[in-house]
Protein backbone atom coordinates (compact mmCIF):
# COMPACT_ATOMS: atom_id res chain seq x y z
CA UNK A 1 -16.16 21.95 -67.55
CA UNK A 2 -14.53 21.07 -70.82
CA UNK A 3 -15.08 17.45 -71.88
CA UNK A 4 -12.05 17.53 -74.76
CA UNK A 5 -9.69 18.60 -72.17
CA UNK A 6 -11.04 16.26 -69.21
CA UNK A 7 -10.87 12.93 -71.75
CA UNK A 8 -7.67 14.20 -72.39
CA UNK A 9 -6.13 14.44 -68.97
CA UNK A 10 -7.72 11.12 -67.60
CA UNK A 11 -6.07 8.87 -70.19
CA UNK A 12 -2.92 9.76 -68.38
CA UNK A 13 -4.52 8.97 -64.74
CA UNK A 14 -4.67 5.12 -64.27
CA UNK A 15 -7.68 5.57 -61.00
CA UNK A 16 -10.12 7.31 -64.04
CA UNK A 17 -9.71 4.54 -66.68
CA UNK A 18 -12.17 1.60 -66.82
CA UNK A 19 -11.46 -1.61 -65.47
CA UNK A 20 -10.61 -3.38 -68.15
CA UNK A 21 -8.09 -1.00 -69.49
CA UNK A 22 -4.42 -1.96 -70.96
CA UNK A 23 -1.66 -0.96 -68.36
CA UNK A 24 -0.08 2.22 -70.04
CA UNK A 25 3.64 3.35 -68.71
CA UNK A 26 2.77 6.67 -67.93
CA UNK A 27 5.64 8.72 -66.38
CA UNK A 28 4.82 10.11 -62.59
CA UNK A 29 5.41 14.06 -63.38
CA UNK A 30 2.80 13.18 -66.20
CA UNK A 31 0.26 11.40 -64.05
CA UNK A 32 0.82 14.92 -61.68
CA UNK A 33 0.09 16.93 -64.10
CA UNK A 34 -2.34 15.28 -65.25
CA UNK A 35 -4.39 15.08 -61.83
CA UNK A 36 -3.54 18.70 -61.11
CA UNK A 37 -5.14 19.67 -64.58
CA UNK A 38 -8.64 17.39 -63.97
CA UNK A 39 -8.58 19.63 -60.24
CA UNK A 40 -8.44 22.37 -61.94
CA UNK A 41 -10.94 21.55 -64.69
CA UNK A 42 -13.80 20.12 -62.24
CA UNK A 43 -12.52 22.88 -59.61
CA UNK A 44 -15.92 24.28 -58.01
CA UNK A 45 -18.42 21.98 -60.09
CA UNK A 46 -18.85 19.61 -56.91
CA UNK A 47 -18.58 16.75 -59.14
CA UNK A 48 -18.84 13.56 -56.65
CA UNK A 49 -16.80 11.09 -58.44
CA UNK A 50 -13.85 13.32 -59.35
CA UNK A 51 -13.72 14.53 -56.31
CA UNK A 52 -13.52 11.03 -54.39
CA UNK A 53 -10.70 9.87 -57.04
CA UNK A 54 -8.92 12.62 -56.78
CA UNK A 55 -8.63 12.34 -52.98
CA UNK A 56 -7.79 8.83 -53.13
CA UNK A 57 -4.86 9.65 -55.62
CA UNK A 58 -3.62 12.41 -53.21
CA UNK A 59 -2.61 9.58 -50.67
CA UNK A 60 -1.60 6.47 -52.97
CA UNK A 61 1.92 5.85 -53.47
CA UNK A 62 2.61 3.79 -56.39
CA UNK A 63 5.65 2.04 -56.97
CA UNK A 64 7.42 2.53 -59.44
CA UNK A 65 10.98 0.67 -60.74
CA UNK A 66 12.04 3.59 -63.22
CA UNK A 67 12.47 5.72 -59.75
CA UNK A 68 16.09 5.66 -58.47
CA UNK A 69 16.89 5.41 -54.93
């Protein structure tokens, strides 16, 4: 596991910053990228937490008003 790279990644993934954290406008593909990276990173470490917010970011749907219909 690579701490540098893992603090790097979450800053872009809202459900891994604390609480009281400014709202950044991250772009989705970003975010994506961003989760699929921290997967990869913690991939076979059996880390608890990542694991349970990376599950629960597989099923949210955010809305999002950049997003054209």
């Amino acid at each position: 596991m690579d701490v540098a790279t893992t603090k790097l990644m979450s800053i872009h993934v809202e459900a891994l910053l604390p609480p009281t954290s400014i709202e950044l406008d991250i772009p989705q593909n970003v975010q994506v990228a961003a989760l699929l990276g921290v997967g990869l990173v913690f991939q076979g470490t059996a880390h608890r937490h990542i694991a349970e917010v990376l599950l629960s970011e597989i099923g949210n749907t955010h809305t999002h008003t950049h997003c054209k219909s």
